[in-house]
C-alpha atoms as a PDB file:
ATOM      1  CA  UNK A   1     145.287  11.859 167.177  1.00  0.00           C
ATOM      2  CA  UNK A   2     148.674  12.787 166.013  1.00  0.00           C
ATOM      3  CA  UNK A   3     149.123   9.313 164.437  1.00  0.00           C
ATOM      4  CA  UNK A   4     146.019   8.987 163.207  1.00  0.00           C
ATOM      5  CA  UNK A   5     146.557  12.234 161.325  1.00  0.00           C
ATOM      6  CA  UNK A   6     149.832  10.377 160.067  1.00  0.00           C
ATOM      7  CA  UNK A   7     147.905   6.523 159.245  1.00  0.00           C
ATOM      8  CA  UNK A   8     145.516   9.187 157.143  1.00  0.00           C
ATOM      9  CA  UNK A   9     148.081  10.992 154.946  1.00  0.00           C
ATOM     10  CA  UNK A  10     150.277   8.355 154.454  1.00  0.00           C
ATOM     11  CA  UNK A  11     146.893   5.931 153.088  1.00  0.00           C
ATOM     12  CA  UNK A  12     145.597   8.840 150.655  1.00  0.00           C
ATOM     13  CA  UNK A  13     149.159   9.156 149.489  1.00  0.00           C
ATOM     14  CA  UNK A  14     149.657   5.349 148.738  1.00  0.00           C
ATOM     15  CA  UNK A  15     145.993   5.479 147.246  1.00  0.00           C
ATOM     16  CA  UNK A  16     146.670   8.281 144.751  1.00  0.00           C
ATOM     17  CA  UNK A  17     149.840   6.277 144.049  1.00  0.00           C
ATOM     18  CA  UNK A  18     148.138   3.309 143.246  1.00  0.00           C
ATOM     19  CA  UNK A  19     145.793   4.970 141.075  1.00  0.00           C
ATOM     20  CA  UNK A  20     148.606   6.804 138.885  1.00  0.00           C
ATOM     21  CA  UNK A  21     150.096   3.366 138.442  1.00  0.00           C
ATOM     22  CA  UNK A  22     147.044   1.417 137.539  1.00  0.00           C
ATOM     23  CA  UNK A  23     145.238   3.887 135.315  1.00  0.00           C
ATOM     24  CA  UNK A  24     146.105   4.993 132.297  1.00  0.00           C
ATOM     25  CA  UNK A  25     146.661   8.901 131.140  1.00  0.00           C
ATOM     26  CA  UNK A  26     143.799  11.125 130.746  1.00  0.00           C
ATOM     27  CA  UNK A  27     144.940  13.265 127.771  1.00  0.00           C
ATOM     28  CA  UNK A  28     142.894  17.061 127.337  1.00  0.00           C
ATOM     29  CA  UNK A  29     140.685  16.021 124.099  1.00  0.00           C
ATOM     30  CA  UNK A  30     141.222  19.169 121.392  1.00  0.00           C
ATOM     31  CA  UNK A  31     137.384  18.789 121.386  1.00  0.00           C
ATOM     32  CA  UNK A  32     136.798  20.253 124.775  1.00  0.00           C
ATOM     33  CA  UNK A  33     137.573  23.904 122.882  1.00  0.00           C
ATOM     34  CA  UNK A  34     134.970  23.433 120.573  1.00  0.00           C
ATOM     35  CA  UNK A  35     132.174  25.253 122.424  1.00  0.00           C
ATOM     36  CA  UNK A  36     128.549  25.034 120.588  1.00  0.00           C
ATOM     37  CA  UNK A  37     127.931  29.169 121.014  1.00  0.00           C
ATOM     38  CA  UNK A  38     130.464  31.223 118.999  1.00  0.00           C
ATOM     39  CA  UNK A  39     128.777  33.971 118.350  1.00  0.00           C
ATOM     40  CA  UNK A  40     130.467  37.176 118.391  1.00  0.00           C
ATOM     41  CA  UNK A  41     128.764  40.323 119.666  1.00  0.00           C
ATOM     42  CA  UNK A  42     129.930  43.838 120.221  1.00  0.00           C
ATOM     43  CA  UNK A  43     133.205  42.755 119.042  1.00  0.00           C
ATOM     44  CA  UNK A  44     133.558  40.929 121.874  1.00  0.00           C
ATOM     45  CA  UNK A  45     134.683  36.701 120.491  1.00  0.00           C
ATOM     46  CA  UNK A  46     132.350  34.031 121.880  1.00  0.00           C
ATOM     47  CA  UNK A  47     130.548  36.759 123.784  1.00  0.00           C
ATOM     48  CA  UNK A  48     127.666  35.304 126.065  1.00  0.00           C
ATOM     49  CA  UNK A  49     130.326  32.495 127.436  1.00  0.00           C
ATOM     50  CA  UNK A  50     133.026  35.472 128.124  1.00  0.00           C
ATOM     51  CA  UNK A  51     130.488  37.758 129.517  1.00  0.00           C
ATOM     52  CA  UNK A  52     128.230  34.756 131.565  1.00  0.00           C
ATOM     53  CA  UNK A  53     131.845  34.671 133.817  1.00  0.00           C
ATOM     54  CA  UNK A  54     130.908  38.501 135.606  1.00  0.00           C
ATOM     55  CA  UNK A  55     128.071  36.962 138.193  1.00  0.00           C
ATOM     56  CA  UNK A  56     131.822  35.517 139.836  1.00  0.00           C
ATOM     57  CA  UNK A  57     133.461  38.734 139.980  1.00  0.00           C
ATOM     58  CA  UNK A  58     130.158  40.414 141.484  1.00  0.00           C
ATOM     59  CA  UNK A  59     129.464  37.647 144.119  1.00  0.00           C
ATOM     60  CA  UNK A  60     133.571  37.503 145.021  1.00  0.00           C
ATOM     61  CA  UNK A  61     134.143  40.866 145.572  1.00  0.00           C
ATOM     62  CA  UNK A  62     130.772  40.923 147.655  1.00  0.00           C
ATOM     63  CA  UNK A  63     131.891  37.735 149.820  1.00  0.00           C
ATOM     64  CA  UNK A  64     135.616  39.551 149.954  1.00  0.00           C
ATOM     65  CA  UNK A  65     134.387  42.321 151.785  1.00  0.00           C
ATOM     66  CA  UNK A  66     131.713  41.249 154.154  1.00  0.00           C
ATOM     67  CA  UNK A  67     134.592  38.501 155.038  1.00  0.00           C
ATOM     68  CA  UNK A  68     136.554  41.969 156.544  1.00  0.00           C
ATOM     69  CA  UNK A  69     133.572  44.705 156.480  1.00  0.00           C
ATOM     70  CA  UNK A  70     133.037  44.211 160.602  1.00  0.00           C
ATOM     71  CA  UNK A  71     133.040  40.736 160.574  1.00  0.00           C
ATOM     72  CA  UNK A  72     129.760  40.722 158.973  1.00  0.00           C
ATOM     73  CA  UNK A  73     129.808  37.289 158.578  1.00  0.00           C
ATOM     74  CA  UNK A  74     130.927  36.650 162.059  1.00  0.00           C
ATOM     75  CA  UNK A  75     133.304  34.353 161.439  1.00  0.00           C
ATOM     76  CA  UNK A  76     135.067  33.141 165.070  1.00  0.00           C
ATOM     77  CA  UNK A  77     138.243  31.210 163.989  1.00  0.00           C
ATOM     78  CA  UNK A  78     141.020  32.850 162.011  1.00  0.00           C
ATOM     79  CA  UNK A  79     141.382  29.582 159.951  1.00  0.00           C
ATOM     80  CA  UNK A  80     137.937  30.174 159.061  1.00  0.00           C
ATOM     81  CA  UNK A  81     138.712  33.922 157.638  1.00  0.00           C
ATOM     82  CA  UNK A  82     141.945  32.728 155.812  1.00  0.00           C
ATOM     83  CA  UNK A  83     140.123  29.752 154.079  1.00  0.00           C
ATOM     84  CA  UNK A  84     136.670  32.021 153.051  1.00  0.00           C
ATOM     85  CA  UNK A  85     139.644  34.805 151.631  1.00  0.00           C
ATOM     86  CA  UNK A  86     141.038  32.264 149.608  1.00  0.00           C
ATOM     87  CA  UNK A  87     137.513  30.981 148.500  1.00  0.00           C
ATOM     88  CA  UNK A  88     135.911  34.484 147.338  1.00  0.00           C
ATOM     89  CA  UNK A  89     139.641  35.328 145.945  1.00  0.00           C
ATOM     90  CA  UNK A  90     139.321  32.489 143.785  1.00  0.00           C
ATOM     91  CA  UNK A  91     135.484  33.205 142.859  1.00  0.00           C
ATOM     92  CA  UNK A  92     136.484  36.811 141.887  1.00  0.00           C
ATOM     93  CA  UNK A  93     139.034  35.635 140.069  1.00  0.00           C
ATOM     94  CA  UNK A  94     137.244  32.916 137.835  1.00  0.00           C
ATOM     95  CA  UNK A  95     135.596  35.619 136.249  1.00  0.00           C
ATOM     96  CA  UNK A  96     139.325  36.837 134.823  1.00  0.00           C
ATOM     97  CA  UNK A  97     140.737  33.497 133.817  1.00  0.00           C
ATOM     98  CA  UNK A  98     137.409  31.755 132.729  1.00  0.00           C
ATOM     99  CA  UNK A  99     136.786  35.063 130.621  1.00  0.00           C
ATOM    100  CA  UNK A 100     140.119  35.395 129.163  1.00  0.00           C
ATOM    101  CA  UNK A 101     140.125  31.814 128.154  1.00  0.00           C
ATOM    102  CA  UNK A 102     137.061  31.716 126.320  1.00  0.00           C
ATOM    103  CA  UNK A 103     138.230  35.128 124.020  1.00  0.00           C
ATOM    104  CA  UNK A 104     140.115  32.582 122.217  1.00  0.00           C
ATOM    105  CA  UNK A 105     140.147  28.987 124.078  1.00  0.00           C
ATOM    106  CA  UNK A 106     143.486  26.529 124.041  1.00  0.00           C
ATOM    107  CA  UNK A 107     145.150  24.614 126.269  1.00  0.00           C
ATOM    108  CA  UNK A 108     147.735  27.774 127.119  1.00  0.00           C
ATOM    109  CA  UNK A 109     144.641  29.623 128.421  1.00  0.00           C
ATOM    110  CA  UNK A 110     143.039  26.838 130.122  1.00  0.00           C
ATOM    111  CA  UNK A 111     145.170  26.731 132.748  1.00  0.00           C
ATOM    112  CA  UNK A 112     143.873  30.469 133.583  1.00  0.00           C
ATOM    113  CA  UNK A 113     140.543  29.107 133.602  1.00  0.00           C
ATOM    114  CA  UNK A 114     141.060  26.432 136.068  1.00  0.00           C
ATOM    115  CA  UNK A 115     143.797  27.997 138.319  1.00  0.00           C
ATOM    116  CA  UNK A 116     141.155  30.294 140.252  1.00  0.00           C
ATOM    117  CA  UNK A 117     138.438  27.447 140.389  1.00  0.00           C
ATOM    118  CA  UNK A 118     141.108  25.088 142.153  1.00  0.00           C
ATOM    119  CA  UNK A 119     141.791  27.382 144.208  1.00  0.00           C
ATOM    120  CA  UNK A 120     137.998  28.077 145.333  1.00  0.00           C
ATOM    121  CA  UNK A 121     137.632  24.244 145.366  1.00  0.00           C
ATOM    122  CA  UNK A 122     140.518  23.158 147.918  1.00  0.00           C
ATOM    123  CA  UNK A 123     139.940  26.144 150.536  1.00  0.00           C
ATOM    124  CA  UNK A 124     135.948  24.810 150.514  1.00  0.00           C
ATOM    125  CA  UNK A 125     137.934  21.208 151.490  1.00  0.00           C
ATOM    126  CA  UNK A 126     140.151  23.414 154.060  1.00  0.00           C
ATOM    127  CA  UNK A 127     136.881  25.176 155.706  1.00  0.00           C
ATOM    128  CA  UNK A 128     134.904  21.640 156.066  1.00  0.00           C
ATOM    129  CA  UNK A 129     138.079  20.320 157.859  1.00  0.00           C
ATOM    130  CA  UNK A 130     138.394  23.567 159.917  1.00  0.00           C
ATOM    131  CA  UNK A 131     134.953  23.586 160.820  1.00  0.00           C
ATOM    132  CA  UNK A 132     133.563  19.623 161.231  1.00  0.00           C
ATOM    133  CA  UNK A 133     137.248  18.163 162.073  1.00  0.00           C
ATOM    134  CA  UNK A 134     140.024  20.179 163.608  1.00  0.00           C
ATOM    135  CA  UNK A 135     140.554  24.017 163.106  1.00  0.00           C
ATOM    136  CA  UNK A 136     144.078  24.044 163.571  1.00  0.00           C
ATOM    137  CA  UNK A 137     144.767  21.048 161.375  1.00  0.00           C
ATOM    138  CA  UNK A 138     142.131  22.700 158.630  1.00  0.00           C
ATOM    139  CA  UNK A 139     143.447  25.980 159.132  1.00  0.00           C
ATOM    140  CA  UNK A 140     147.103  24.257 158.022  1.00  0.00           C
ATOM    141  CA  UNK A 141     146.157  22.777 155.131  1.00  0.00           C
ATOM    142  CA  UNK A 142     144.596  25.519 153.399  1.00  0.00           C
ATOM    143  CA  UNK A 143     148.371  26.488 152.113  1.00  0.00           C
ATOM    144  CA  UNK A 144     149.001  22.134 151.179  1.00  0.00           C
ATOM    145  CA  UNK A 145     145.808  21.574 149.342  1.00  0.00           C
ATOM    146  CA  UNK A 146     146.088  24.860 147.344  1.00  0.00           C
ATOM    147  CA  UNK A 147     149.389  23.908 146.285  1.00  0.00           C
ATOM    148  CA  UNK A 148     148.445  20.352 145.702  1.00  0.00           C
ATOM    149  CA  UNK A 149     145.911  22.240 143.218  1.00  0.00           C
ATOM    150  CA  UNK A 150     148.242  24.179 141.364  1.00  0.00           C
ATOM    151  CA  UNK A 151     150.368  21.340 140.881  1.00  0.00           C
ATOM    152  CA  UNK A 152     147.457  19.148 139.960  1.00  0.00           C
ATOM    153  CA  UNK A 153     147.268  22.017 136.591  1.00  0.00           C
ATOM    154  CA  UNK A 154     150.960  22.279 136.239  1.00  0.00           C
ATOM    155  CA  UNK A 155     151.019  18.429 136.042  1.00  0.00           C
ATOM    156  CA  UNK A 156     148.324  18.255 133.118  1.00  0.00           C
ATOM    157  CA  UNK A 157     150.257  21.057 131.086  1.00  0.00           C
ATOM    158  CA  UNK A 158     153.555  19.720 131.157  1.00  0.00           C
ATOM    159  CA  UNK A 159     152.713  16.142 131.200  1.00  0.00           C
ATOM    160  CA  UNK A 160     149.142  16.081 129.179  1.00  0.00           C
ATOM    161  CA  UNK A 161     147.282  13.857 131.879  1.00  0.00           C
ATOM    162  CA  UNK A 162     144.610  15.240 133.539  1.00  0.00           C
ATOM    163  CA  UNK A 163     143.916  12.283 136.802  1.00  0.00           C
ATOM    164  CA  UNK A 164     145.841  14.481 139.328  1.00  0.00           C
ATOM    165  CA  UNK A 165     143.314  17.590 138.261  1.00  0.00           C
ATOM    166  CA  UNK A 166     140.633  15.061 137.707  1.00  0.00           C
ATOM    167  CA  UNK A 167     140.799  13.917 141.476  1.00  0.00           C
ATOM    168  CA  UNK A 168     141.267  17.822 142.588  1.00  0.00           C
ATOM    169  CA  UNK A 169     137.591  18.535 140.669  1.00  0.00           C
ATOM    170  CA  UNK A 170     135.986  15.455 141.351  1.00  0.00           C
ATOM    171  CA  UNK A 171     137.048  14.682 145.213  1.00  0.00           C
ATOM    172  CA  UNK A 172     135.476  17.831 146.437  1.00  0.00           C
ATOM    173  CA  UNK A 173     132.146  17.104 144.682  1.00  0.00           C
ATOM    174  CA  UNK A 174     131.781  13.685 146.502  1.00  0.00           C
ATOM    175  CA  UNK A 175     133.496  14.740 150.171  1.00  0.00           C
ATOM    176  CA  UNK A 176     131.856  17.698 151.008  1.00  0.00           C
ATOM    177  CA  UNK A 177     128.188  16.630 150.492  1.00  0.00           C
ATOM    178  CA  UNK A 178     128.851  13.886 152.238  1.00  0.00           C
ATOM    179  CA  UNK A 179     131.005  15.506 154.849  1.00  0.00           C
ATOM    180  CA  UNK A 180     127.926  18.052 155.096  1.00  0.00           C
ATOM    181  CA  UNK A 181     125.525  15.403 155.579  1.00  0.00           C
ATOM    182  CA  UNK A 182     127.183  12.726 158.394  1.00  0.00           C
ATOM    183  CA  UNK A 183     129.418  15.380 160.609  1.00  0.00           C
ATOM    184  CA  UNK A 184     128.043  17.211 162.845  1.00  0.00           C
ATOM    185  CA  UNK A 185     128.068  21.104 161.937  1.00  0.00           C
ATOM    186  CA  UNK A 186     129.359  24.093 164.135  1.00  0.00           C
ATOM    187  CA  UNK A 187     126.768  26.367 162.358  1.00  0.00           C
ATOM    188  CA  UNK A 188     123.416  26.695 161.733  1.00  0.00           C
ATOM    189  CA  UNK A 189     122.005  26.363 158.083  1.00  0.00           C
ATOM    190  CA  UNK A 190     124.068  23.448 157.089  1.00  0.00           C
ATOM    191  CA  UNK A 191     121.703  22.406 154.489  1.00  0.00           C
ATOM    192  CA  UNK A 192     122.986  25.438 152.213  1.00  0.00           C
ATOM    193  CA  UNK A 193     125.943  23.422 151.563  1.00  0.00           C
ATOM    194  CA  UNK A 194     123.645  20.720 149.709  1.00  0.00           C
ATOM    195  CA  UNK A 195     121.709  23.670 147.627  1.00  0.00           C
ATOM    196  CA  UNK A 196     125.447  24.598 146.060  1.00  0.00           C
ATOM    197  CA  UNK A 197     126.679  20.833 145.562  1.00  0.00           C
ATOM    198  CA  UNK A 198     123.076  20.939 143.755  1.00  0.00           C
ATOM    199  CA  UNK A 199     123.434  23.555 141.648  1.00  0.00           C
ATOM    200  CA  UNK A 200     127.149  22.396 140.849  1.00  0.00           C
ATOM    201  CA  UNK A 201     125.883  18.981 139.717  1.00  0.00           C
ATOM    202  CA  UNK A 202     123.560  20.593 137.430  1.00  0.00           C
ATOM    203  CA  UNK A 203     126.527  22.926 136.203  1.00  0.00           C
ATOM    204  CA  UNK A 204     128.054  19.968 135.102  1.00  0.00           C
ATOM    205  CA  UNK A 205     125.324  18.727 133.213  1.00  0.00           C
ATOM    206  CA  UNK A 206     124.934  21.953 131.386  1.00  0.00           C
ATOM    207  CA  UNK A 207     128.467  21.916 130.694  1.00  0.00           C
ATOM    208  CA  UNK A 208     128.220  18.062 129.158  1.00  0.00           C
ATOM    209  CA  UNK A 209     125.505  19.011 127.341  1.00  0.00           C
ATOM    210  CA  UNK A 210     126.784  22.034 125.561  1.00  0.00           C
ATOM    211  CA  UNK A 211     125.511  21.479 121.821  1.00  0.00           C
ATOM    212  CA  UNK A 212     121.901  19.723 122.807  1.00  0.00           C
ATOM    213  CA  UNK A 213     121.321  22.748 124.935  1.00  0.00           C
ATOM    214  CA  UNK A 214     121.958  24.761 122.423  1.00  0.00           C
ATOM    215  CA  UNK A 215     120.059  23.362 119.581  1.00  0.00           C
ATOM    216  CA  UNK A 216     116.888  22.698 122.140  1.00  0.00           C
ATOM    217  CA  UNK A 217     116.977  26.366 122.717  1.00  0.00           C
ATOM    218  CA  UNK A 218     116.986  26.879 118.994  1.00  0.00           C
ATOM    219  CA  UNK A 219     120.554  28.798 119.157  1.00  0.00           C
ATOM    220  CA  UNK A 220     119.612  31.233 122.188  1.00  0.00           C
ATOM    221  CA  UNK A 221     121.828  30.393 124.961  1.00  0.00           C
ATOM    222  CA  UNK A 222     124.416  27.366 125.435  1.00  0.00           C
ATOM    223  CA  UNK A 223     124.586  24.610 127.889  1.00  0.00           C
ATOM    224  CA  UNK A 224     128.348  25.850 128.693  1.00  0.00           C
ATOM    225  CA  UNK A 225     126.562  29.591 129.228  1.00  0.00           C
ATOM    226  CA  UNK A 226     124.265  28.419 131.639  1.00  0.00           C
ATOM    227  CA  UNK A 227     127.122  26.002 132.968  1.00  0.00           C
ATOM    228  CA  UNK A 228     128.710  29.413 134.059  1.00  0.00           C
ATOM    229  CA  UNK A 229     125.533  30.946 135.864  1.00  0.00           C
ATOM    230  CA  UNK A 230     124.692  27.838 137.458  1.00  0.00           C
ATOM    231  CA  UNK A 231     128.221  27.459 138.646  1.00  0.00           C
ATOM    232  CA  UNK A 232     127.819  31.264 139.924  1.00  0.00           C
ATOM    233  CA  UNK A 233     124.983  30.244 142.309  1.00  0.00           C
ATOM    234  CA  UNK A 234     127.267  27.856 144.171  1.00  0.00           C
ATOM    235  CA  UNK A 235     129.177  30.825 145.907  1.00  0.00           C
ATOM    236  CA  UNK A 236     125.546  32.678 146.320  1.00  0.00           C
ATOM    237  CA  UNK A 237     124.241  30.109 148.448  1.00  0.00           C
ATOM    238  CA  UNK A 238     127.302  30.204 150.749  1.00  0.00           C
ATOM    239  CA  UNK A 239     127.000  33.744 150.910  1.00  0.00           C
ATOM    240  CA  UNK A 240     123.600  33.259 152.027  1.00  0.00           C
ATOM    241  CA  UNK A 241     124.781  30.777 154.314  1.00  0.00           C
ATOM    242  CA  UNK A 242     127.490  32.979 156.055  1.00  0.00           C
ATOM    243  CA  UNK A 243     124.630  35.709 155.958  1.00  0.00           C
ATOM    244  CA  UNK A 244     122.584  33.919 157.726  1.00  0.00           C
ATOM    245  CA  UNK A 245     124.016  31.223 160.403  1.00  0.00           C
ATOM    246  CA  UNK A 246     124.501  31.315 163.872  1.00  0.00           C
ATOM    247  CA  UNK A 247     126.511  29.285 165.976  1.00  0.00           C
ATOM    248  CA  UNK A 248     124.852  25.589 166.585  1.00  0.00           C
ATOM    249  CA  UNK A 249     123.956  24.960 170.298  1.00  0.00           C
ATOM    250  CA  UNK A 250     123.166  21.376 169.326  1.00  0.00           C
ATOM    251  CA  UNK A 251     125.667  20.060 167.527  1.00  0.00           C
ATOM    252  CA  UNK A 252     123.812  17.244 165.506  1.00  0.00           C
ATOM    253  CA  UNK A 253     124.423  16.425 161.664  1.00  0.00           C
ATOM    254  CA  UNK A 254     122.065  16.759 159.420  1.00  0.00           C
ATOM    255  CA  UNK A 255     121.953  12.830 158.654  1.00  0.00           C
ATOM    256  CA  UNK A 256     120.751  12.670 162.409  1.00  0.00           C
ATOM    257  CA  UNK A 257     118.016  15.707 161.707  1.00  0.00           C
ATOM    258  CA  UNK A 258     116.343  13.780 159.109  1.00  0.00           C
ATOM    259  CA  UNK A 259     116.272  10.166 160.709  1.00  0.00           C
ATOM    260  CA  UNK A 260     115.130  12.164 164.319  1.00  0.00           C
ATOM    261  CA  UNK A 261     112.261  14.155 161.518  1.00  0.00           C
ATOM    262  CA  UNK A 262     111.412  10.473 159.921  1.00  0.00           C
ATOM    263  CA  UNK A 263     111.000   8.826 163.161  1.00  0.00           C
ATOM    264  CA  UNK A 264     108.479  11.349 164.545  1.00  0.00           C
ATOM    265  CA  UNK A 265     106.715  11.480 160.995  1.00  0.00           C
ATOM    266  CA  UNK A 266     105.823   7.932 161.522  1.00  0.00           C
ATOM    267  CA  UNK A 267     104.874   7.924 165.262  1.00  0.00           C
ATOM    268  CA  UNK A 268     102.740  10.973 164.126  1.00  0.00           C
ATOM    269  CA  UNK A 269     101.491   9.170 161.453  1.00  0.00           C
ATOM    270  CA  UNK A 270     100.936   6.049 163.291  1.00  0.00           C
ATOM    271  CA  UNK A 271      98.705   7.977 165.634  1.00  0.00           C
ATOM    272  CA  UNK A 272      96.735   9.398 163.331  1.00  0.00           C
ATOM    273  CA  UNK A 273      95.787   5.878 161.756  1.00  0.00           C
ATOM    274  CA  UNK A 274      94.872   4.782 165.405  1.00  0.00           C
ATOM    275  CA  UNK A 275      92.879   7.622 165.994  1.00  0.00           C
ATOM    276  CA  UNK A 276      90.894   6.967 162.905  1.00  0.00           C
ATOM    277  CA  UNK A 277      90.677   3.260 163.059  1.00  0.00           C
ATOM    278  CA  UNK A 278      88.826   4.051 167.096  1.00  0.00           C
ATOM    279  CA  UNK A 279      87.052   7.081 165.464  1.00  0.00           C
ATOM    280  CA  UNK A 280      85.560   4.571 162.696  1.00  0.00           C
ATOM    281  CA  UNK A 281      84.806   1.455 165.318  1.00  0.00           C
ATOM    282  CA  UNK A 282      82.696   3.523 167.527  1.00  0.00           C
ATOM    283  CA  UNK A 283      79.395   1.902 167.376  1.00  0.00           C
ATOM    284  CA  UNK A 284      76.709   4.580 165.774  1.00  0.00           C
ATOM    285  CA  UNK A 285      73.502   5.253 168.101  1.00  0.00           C
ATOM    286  CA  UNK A 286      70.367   4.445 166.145  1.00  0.00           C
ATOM    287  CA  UNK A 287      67.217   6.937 165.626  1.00  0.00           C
ATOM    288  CA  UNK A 288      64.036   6.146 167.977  1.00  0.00           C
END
């Protein structure tokens, strides 16, 4: 296992390598500042996308202390309690860094923006290995892939190339559904994990489409507004899902769930069709 741990590291290394040598930079585009909603209300610059941020405060501070409030979530493995701290920390904090960089967006505030979501996005990667893999091996690479994060942002700022971030963002978004959907779970309620990849998916397509949004709602909200509350009801569902699991007796992934629920909706449906098909060749008495 040991080794296998080693084969692992050593191919993702030599993989990310190969990428950095083979693509070319990915310099932040000036554009991406340009937000389609800069309305200014109460004083307050580029209000609804500064003020759209508090839902993350709210739902951090809420997962923050039901993580220590008598173990409300019951969480068993102290890997699992540092890696849910770091997530909600990062949550709550969004709401500071994605506010303060949309008073007045640049690069220089950016990275304020992105530091908390990294941080959020590579404990998620630390609980799925805790939980589905190895706790002691997740539980030490909550302190690696948070650093790998940081220096993913500290990368793009000094060097103006945004793959190492890129693959921090985007790596997450592919693993864990799929992680979700072919391991087999410790907990009940797995499929909560595929309601926030969801709603994160559409978050990105708000954010895209920014301006469209905007002008299809005839100047009332903003595609990067709703990006933000959209984004907000990724942590809510995994609150929910905390809230509400249980330890799995049967330890089966959800991949297996659905082919075990296909294969008895067409034995039950293949029943029914016999049942009719005798039901309809039953030969009809006739009247005397």
């Amino acid at each position: 296992m040991q080794r296998r741990t080693i084969y692992a590291w050593a191919v993702a290394i030599v993989c990310f390598v190969v990428l950095m040598i083979v693509t070319p930079a990915i310099p932040q585009s000036e554009e991406y500042h340009d937000f389609a909603d800069q309305r200014e209300f109460f004083g307050i610059p580029n209000t609804l996308n500064v003020i759209s941020n508090f839902p993350f405060l709210v739902i951090g501070v809420i997962g923050l202390v039901l993580c220590y409030h008598g173990n409300y979530f019951k969480l068993s493995l102290q890997g699992e309690l540092w890696g849910w701290t770091c997530f909600f920390f990062g949550v709550a904090a969004v709401a500071f860094g994605s506010g303060y960089y949309h008073l007045k967006p640049d690069d220089a505030r950016l990275v304020w923006d992105r530091l908390p979501m990294t941080v959020a996005f590579t404990s998620i990667i630390a609980i799925f290995l805790i939980e589905r893999i190895d706790e002691r091996k997740g539980a030490i690479s909550i302190l690696p892939l948070i650093l790998a994060g940081i220096i993913s942002i500290a990368y793009w700022r000094f060097f103006d190339d945004l793959r190492p971030y890129a693959l921090v963002q985007f790596v997450p978004c592919i693993a864990i559904p799929l992680m979700a959907i072919l391991l087999p779970p410790m907990y009940t309620h797995s499929a909560y994990w595929l309601w926030a990849a969801g709603f994160y998916l559409l978050a990105k397509v708000e954010e895209a489409a920014d301006k469209p949004i905007y002008r299809w709602t005839h100047h009332i909200v903003s595609g990067h507004t709703l990006k933000h509350l959209c984004a907000a009801m990724v942590p809510v569902f995994l609150t929910l899902m905390l809230a509400k699991r249980s330890i799995e007796t049967e330890r089966i992934s959800l991949y297996k769930r659905w082919k075990i629920s296909w294969t008895e909706v067409k034995e039950n449906g293949a029943k029914v069709e016999s049942y009719t098909c005798t039901y309809t060749n039953v030969p009809v008495a006739e009247s005397p």
